[in-house]
C-alpha atoms as a PDB file:
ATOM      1  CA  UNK A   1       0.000   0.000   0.000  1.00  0.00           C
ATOM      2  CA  UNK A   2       1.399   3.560  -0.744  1.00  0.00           C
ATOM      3  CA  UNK A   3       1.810   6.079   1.873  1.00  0.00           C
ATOM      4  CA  UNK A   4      -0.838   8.160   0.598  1.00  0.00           C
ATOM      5  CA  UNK A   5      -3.262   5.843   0.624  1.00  0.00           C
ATOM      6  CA  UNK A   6      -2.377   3.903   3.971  1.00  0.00           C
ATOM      7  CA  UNK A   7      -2.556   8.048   5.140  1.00  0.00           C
ATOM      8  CA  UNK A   8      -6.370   8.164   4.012  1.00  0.00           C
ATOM      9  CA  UNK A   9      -7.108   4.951   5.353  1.00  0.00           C
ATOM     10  CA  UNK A  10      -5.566   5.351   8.975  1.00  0.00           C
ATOM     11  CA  UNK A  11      -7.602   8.843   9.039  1.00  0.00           C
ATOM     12  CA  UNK A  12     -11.183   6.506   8.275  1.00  0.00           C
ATOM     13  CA  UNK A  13     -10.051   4.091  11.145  1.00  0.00           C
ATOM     14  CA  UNK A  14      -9.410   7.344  13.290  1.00  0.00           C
ATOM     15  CA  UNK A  15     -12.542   9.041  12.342  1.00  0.00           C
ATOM     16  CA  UNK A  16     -14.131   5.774  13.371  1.00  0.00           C
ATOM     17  CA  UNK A  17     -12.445   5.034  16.480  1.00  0.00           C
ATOM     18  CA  UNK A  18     -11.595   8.452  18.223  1.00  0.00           C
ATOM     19  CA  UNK A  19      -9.499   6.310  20.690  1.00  0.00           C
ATOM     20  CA  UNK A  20      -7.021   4.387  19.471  1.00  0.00           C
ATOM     21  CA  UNK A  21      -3.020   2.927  20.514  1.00  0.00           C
ATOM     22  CA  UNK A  22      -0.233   2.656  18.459  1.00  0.00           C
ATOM     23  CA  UNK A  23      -0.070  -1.120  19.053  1.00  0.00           C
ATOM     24  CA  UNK A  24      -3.485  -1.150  17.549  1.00  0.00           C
ATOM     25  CA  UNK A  25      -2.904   0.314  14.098  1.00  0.00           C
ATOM     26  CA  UNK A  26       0.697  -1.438  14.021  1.00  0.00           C
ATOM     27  CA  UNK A  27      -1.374  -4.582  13.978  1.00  0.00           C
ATOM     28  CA  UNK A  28      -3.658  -3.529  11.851  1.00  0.00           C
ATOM     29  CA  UNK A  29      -1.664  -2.506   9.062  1.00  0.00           C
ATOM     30  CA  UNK A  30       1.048  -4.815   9.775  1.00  0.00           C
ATOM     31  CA  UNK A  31       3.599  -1.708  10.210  1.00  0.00           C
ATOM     32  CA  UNK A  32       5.996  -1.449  13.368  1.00  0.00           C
ATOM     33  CA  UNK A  33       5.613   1.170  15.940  1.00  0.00           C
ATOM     34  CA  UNK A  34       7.774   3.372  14.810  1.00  0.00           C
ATOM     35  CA  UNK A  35       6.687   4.038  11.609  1.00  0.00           C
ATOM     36  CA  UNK A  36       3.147   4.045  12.553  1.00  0.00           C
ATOM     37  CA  UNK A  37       3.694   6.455  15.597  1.00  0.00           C
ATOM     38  CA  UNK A  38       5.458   8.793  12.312  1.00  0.00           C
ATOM     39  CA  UNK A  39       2.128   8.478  10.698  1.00  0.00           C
ATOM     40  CA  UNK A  40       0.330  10.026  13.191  1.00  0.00           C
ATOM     41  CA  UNK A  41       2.615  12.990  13.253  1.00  0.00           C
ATOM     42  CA  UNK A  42       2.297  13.827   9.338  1.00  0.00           C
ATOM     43  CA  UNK A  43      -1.803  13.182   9.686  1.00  0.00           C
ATOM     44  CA  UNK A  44      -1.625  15.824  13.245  1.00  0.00           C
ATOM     45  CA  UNK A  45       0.399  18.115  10.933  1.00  0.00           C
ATOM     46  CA  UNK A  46      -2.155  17.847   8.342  1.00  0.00           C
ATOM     47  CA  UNK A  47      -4.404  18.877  10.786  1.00  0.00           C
ATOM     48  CA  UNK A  48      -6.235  15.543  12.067  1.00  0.00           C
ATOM     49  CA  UNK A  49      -6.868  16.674  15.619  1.00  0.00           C
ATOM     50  CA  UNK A  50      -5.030  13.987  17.806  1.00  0.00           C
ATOM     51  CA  UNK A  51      -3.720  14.087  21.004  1.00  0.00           C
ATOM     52  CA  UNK A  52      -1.940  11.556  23.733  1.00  0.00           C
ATOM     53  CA  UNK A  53      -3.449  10.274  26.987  1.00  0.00           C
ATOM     54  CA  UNK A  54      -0.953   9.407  29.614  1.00  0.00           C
ATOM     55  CA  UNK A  55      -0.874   7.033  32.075  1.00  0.00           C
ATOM     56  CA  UNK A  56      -3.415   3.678  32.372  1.00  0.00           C
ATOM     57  CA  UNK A  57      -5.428   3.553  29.184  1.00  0.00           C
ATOM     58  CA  UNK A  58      -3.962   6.178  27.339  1.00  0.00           C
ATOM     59  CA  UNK A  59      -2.724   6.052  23.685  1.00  0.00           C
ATOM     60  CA  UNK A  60      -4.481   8.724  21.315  1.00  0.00           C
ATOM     61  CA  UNK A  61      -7.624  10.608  21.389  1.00  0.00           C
ATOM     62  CA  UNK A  62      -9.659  12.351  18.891  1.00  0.00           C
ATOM     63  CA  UNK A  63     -10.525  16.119  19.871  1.00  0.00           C
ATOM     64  CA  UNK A  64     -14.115  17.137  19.267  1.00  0.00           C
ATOM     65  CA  UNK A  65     -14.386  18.745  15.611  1.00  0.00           C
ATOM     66  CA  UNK A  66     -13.017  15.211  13.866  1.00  0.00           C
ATOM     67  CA  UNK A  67     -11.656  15.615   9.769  1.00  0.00           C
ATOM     68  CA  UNK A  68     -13.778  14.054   7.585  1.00  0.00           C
ATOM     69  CA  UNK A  69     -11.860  11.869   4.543  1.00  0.00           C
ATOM     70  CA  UNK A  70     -11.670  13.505   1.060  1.00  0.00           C
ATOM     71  CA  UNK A  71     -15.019  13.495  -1.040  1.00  0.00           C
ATOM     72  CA  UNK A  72     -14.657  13.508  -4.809  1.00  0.00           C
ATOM     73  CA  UNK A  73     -17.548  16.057  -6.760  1.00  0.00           C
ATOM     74  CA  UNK A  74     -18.817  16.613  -9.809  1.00  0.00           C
ATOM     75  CA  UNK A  75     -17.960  20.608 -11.319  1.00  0.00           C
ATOM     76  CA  UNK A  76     -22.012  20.627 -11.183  1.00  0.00           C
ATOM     77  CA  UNK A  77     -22.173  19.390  -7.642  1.00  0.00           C
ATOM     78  CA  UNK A  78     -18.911  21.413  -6.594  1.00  0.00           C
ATOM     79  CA  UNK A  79     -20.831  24.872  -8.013  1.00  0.00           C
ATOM     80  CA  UNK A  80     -24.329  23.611  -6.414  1.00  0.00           C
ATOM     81  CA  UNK A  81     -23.018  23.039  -3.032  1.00  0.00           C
ATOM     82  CA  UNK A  82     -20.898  26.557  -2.945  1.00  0.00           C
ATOM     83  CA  UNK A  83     -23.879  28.261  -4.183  1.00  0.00           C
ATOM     84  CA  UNK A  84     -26.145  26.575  -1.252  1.00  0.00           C
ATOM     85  CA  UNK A  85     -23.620  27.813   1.683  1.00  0.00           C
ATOM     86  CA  UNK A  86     -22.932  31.293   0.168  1.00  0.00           C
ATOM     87  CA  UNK A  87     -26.467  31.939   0.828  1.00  0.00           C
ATOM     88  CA  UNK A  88     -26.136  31.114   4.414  1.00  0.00           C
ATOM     89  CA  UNK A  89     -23.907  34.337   4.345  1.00  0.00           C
ATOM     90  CA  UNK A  90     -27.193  36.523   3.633  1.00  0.00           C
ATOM     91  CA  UNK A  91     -28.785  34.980   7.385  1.00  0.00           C
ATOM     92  CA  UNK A  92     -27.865  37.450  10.244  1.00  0.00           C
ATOM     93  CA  UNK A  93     -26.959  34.756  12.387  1.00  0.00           C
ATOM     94  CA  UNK A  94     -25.651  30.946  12.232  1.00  0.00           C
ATOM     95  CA  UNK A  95     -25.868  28.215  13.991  1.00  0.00           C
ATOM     96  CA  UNK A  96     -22.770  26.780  12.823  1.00  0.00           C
ATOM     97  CA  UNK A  97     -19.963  29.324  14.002  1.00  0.00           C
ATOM     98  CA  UNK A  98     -16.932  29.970  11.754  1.00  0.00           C
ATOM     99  CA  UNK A  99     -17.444  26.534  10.178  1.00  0.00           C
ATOM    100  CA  UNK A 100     -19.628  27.941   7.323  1.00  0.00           C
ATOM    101  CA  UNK A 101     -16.760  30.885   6.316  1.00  0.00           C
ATOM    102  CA  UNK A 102     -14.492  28.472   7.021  1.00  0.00           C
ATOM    103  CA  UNK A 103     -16.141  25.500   4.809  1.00  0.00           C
ATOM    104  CA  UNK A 104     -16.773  27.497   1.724  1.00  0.00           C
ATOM    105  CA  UNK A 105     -13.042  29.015   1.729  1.00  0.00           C
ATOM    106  CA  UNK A 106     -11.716  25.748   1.864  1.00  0.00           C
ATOM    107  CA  UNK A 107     -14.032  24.614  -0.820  1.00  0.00           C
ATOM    108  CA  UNK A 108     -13.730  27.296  -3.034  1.00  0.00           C
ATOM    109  CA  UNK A 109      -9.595  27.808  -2.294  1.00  0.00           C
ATOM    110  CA  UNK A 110      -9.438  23.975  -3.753  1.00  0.00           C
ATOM    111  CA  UNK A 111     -11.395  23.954  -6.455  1.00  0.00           C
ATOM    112  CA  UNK A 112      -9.601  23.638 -10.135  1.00  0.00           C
ATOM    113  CA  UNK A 113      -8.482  27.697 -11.871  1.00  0.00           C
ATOM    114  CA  UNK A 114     -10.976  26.569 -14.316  1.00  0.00           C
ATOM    115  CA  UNK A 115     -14.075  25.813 -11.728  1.00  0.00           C
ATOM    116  CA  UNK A 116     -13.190  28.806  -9.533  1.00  0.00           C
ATOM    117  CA  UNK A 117     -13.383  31.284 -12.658  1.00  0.00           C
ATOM    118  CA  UNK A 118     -17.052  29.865 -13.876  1.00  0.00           C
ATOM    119  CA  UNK A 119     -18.042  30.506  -9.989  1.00  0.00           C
ATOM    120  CA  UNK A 120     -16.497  34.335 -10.036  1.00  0.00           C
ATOM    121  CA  UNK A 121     -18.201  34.596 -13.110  1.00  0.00           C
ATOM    122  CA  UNK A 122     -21.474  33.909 -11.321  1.00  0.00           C
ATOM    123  CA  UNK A 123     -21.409  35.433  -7.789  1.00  0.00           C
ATOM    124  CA  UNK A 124     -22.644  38.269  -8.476  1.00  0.00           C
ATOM    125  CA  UNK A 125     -25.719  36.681 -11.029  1.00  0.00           C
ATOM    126  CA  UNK A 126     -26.776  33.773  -9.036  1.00  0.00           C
ATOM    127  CA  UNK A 127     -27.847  34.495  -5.279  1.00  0.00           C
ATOM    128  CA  UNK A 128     -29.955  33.269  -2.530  1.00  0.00           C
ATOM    129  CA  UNK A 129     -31.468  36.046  -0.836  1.00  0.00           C
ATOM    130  CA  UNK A 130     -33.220  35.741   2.884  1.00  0.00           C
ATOM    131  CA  UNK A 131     -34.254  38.864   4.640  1.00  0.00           C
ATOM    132  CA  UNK A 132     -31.454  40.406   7.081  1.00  0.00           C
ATOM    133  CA  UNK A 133     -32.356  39.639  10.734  1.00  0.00           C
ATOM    134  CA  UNK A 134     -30.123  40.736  13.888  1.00  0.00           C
ATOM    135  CA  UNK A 135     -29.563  38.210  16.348  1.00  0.00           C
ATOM    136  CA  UNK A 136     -27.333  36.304  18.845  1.00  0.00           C
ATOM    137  CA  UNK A 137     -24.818  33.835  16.936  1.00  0.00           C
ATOM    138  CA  UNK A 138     -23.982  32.786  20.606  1.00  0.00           C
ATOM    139  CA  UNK A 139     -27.618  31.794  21.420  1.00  0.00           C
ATOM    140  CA  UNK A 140     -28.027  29.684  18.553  1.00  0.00           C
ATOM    141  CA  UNK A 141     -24.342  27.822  18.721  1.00  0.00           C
ATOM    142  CA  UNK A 142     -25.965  26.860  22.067  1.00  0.00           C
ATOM    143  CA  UNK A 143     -29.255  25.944  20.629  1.00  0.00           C
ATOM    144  CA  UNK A 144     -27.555  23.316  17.888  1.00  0.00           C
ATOM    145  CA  UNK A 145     -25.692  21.992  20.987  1.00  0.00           C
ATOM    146  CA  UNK A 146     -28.616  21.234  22.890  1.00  0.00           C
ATOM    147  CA  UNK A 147     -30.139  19.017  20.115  1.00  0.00           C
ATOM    148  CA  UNK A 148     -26.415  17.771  19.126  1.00  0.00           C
ATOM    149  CA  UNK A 149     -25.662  16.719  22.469  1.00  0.00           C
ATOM    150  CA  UNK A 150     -29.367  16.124  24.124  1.00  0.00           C
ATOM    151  CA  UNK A 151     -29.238  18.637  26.511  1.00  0.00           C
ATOM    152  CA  UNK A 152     -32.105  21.210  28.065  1.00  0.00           C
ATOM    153  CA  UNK A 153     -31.565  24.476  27.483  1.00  0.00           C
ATOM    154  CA  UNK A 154     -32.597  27.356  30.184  1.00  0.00           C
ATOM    155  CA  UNK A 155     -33.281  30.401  28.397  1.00  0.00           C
ATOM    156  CA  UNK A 156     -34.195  33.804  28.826  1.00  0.00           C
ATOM    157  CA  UNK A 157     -37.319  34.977  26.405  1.00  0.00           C
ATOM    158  CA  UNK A 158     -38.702  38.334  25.496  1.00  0.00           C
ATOM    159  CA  UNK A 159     -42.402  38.617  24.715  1.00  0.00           C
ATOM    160  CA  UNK A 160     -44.765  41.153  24.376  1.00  0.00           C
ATOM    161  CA  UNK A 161     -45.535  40.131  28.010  1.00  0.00           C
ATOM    162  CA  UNK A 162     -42.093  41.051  29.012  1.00  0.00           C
ATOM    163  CA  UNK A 163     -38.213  38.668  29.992  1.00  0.00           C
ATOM    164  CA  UNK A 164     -39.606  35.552  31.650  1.00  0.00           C
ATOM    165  CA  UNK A 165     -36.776  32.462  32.680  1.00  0.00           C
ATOM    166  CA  UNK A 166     -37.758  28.437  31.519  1.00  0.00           C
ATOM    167  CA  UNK A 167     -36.096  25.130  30.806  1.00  0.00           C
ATOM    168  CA  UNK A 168     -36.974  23.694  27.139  1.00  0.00           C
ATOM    169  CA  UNK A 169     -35.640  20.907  25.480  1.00  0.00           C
ATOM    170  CA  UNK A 170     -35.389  21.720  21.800  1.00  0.00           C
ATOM    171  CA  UNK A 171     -36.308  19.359  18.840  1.00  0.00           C
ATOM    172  CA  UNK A 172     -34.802  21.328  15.832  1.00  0.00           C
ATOM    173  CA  UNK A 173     -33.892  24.675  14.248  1.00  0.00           C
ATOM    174  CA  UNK A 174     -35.223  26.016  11.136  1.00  0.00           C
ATOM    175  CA  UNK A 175     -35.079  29.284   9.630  1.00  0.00           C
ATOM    176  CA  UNK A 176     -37.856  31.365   7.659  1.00  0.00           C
ATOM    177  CA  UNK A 177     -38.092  34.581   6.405  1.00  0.00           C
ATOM    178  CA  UNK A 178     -34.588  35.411   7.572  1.00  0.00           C
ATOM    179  CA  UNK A 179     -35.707  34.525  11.185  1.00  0.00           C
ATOM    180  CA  UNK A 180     -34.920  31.360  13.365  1.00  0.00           C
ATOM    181  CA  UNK A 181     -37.288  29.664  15.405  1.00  0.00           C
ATOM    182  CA  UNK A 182     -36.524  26.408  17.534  1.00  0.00           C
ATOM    183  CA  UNK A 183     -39.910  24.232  18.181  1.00  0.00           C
ATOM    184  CA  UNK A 184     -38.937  23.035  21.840  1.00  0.00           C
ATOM    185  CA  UNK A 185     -40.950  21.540  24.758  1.00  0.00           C
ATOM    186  CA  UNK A 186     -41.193  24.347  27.412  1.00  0.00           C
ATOM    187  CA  UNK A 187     -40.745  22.284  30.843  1.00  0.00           C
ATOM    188  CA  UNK A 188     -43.341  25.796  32.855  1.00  0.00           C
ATOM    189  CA  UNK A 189     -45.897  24.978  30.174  1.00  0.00           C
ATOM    190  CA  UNK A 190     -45.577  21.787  30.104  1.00  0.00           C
ATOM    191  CA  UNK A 191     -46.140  21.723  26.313  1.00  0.00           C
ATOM    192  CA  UNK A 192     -44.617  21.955  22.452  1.00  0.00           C
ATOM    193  CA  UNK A 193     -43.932  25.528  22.254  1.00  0.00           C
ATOM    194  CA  UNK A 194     -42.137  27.465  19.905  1.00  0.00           C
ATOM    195  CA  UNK A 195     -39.448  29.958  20.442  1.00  0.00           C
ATOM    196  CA  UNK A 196     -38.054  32.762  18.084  1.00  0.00           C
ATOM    197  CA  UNK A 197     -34.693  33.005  18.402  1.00  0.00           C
ATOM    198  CA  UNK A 198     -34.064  36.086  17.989  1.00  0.00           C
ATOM    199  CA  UNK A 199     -36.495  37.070  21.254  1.00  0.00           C
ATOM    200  CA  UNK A 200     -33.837  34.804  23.467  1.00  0.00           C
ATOM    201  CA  UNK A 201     -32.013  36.837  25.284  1.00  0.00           C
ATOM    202  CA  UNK A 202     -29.595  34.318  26.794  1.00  0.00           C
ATOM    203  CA  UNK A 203     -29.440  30.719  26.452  1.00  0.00           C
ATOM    204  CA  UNK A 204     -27.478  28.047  28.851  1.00  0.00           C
ATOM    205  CA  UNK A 205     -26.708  24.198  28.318  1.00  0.00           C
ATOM    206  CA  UNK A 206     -28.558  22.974  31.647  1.00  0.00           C
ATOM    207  CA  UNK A 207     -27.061  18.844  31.365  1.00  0.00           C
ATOM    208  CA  UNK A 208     -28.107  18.362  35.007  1.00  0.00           C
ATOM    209  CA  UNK A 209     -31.404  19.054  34.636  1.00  0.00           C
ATOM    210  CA  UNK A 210     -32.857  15.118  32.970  1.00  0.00           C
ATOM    211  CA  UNK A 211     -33.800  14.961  29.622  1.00  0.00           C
ATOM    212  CA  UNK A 212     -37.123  13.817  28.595  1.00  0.00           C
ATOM    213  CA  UNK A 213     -35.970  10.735  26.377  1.00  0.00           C
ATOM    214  CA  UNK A 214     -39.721  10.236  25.512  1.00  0.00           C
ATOM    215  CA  UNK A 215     -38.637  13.579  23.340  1.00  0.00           C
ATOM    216  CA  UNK A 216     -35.782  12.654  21.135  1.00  0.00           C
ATOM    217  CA  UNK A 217     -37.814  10.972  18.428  1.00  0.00           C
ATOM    218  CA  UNK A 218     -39.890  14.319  17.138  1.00  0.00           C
ATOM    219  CA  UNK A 219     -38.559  16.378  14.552  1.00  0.00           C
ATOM    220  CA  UNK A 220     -39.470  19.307  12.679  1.00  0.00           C
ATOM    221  CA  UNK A 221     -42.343  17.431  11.189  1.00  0.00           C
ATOM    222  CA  UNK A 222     -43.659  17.127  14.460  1.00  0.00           C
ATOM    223  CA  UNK A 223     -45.015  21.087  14.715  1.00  0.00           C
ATOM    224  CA  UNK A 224     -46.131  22.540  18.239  1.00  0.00           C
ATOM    225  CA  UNK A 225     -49.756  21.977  18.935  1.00  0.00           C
ATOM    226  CA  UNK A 226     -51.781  25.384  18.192  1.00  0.00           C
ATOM    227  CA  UNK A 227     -55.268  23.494  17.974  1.00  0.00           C
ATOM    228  CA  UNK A 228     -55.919  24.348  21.888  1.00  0.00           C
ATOM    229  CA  UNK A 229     -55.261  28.322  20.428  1.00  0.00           C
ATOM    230  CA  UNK A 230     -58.375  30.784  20.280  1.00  0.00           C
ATOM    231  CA  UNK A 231     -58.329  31.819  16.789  1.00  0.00           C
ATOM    232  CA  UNK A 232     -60.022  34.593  14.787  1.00  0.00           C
ATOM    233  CA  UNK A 233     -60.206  35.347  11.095  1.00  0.00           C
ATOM    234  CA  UNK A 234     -57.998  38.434   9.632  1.00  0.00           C
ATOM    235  CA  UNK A 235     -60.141  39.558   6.099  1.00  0.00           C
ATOM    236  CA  UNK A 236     -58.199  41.921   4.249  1.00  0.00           C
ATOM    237  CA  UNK A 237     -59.155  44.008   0.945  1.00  0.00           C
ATOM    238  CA  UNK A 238     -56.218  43.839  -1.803  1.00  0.00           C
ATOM    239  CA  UNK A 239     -55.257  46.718  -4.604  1.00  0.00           C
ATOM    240  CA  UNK A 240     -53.783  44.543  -7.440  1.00  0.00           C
ATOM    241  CA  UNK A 241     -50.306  45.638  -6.271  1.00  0.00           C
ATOM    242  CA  UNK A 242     -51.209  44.982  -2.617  1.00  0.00           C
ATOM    243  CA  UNK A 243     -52.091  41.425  -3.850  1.00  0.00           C
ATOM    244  CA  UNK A 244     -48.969  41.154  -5.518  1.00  0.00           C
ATOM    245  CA  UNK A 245     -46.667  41.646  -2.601  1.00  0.00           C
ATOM    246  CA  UNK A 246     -48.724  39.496  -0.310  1.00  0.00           C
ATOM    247  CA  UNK A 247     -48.908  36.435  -2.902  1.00  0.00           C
ATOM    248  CA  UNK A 248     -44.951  35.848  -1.925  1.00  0.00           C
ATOM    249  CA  UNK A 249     -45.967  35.407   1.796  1.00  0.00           C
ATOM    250  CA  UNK A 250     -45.590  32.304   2.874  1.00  0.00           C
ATOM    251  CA  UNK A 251     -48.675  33.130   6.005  1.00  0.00           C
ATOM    252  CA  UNK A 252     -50.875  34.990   3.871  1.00  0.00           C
ATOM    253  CA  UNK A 253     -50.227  33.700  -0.335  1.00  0.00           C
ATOM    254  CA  UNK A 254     -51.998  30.366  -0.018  1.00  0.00           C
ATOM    255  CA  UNK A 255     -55.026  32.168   1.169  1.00  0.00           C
ATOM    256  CA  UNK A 256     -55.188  35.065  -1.250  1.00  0.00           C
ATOM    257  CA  UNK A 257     -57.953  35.395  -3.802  1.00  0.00           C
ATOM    258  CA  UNK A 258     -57.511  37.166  -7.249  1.00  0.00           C
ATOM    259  CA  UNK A 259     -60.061  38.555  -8.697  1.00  0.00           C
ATOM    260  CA  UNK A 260     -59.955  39.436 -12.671  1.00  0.00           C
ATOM    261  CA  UNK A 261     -58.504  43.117 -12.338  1.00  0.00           C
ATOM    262  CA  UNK A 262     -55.524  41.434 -10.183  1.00  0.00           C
ATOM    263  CA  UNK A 263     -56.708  42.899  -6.759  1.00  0.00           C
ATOM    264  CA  UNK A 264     -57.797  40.476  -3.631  1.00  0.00           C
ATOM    265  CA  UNK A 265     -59.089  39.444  -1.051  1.00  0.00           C
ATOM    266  CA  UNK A 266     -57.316  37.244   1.527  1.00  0.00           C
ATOM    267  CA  UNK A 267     -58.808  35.524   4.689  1.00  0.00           C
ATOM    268  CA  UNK A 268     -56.709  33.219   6.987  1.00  0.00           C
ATOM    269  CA  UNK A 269     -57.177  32.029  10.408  1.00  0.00           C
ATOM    270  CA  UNK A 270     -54.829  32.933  12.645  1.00  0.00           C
ATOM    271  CA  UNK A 271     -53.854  32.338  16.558  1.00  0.00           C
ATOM    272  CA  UNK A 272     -55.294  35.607  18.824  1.00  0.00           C
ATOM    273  CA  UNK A 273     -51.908  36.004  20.410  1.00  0.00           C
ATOM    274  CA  UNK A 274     -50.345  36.455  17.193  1.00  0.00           C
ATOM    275  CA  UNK A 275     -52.838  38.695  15.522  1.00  0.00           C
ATOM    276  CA  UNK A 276     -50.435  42.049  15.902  1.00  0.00           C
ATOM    277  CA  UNK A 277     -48.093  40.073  13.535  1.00  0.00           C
ATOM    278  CA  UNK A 278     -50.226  39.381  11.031  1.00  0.00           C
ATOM    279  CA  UNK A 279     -51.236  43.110  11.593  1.00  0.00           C
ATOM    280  CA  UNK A 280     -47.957  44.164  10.869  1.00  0.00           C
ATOM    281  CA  UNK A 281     -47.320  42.470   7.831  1.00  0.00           C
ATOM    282  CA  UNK A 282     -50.471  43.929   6.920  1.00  0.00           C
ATOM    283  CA  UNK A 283     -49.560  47.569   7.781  1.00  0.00           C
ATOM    284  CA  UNK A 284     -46.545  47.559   5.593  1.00  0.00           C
ATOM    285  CA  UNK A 285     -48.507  47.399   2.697  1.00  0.00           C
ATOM    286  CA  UNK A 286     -50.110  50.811   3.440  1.00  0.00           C
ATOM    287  CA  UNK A 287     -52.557  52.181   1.704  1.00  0.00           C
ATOM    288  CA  UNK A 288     -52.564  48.592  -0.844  1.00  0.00           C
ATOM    289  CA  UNK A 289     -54.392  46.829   2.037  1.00  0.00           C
ATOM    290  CA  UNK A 290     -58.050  47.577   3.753  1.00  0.00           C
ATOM    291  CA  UNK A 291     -58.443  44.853   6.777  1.00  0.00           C
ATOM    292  CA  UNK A 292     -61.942  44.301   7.263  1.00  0.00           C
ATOM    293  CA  UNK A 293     -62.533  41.778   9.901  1.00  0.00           C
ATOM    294  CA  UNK A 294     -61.814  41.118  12.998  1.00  0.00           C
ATOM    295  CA  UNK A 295     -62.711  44.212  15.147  1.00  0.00           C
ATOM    296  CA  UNK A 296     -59.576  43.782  17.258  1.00  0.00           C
ATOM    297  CA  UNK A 297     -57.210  43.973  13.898  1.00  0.00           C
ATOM    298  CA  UNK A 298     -58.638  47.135  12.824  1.00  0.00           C
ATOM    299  CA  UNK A 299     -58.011  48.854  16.762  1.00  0.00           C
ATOM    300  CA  UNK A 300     -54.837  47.804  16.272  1.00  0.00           C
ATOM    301  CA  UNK A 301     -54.232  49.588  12.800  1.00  0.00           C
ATOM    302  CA  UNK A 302     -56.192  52.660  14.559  1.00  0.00           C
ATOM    303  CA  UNK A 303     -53.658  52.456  17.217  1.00  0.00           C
ATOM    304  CA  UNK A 304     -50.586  52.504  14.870  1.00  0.00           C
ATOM    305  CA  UNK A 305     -52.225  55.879  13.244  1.00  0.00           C
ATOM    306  CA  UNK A 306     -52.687  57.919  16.387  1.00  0.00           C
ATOM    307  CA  UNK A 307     -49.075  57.254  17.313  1.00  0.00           C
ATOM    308  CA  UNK A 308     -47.773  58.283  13.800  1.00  0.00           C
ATOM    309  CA  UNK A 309     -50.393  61.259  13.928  1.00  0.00           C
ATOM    310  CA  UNK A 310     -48.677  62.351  17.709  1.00  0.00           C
ATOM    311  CA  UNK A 311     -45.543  61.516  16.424  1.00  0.00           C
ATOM    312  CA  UNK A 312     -45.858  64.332  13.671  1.00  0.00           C
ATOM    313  CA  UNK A 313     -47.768  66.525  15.368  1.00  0.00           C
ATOM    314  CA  UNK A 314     -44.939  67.009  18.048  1.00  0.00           C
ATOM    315  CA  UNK A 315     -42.393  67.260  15.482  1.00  0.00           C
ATOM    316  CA  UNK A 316     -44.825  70.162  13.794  1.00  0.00           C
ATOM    317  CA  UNK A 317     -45.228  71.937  17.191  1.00  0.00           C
ATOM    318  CA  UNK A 318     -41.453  71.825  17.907  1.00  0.00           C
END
């Protein structure tokens, strides 16, 4: 076997292993110590993370973050897959760290003169946009651990209610619309709740608190409960461009009705609690947009004008 490839195969047996002794791989590739224990420092200078253990026991370890054997692509799949983390760039916040900057350099920094020119050639014609959000990288690293490592989380959440303090045990992360939200069973509630991350204020693995094993088989197919939810209708009146810009919302274009001079009317049923949201969205199409039903949605719109009416009026006064 060449050296190359007895490299790339001791690097599979480490990946597999993460604790291994010299003795071990000598007898596995039929090499002597010596040469085996060299090995090891070319793959550690390569930058396979392995360390000694001393004493009893000890031999090598495999840190944490393990390297993963080399993967052969396609040009088509090479372009796809940079394509599909440069638009994780256009998210506020990750998950992931410095992995994903990190990832798509090394991609990209590897790739053949040729590929890498047909990419530069696209980067600025091919893109992935997702609405610009602010929020804590920190809270979500912590997040992805919890569900990595089964862990509960305590957190710290804003709502409209104001900073409350609870123990979940999250199921998954997803983003939409530029935010993330992490479905998670809220231990006070006693329920499938779901939390937006960018309304957590802090976020702490909790590992000696149990964890509900009963838990670890839902996913994000397995949605939080809002049947239990009072619900009310929002009705809204469409201009033909105020249908246009709510047909690409995800909450409110599956309900929309066109009518033959391209304005609309859309009706969905939403939560109570979450009515000022839908509001919102609502709001921001101005004067494109009538909401007729419920009651509460059009206080709410009433509100919004008095405080834009005092706003001006002060400025006016000054």
């Amino acid at each position: 076997m060449q050296k190359a490839q007895r490299l790339i195969q001791m690097m599979m047996i480490i990946n597999a292993r993460k604790s291994f002794t010299v003795r071990e791989l000598a007898d596995e590739f039929g090499l002597s110590t010596r040469t085996v224990t060299r090995d090891l420092q070319e793959l550690s200078e390569l930058g396979v993370p392995v360390y000694t253990v001393q004493g009893r026991g000890g031999g090598y370890r495999l840190l944490r973050e393990r390297m993963l054997p080399p993967i052969s692509f396609t040009e088509g799949e090479a372009v796809a897959i940079f394509f599909a983390c440069q638009s994780l760039q256009f998210l506020g916040s990750l998950p992931f760290g410095g992995g994903a900057d990190s990832a798509l350099h090394k991609f990209y920094h590897y790739m053949p003169a040729d590929a890498r020119g047909k990419i530069d050639a696209m980067k600025e014609r091919v893109m992935i946009w997702s609405p610009y959000r602010r929020m804590s990288a920190e809270v979500l690293e912590t997040l992805l651990r919890a569900i990595m490592e089964k862990s509960v989380v305590r957190i710290r959440y804003r709502s409209s209610a104001g900073e409350s303090e609870r123990d979940v045990q999250p199921i998954g992360l997803y983003a939409s619309s530029g935010y993330w939200y992490c479905p998670a069973y809220c231990m006070k509630r006693e329920e499938m709740r779901q939390f937006r991350a960018d309304r957590i204020v802090t976020a702490e693995l909790r590992p000696d608190i149990p964890y509900r094993e009963e838990l670890a088989s839902l996913t994000l197919q397995n949605k939080p409960d809002q049947s239990h939810l009072e619900k009310v209708e929002l009705v809204a009146q469409l201009t033909a461009e105020g249908a246009w810009q709510l047909e690409s919302n995800r909450w409110f274009g599956p309900h929309l009705e066109r009518c033959e001079d391209g304005s609309g009317l859309v009706r969905v049923q939403v939560p109570k609690t979450d009515l000022p949201y839908y509001v919102d969205a609502v709001w921001s199409l101005g004067a494109q947009a009538r909401v007729l039903a419920p009651l509460e949605a059009i206080d709410l719109l009433q509100g919004k004008l008095k405080e834009l009416e005092g706003l001006y009026a002060a400025d006016g006064d000054g």
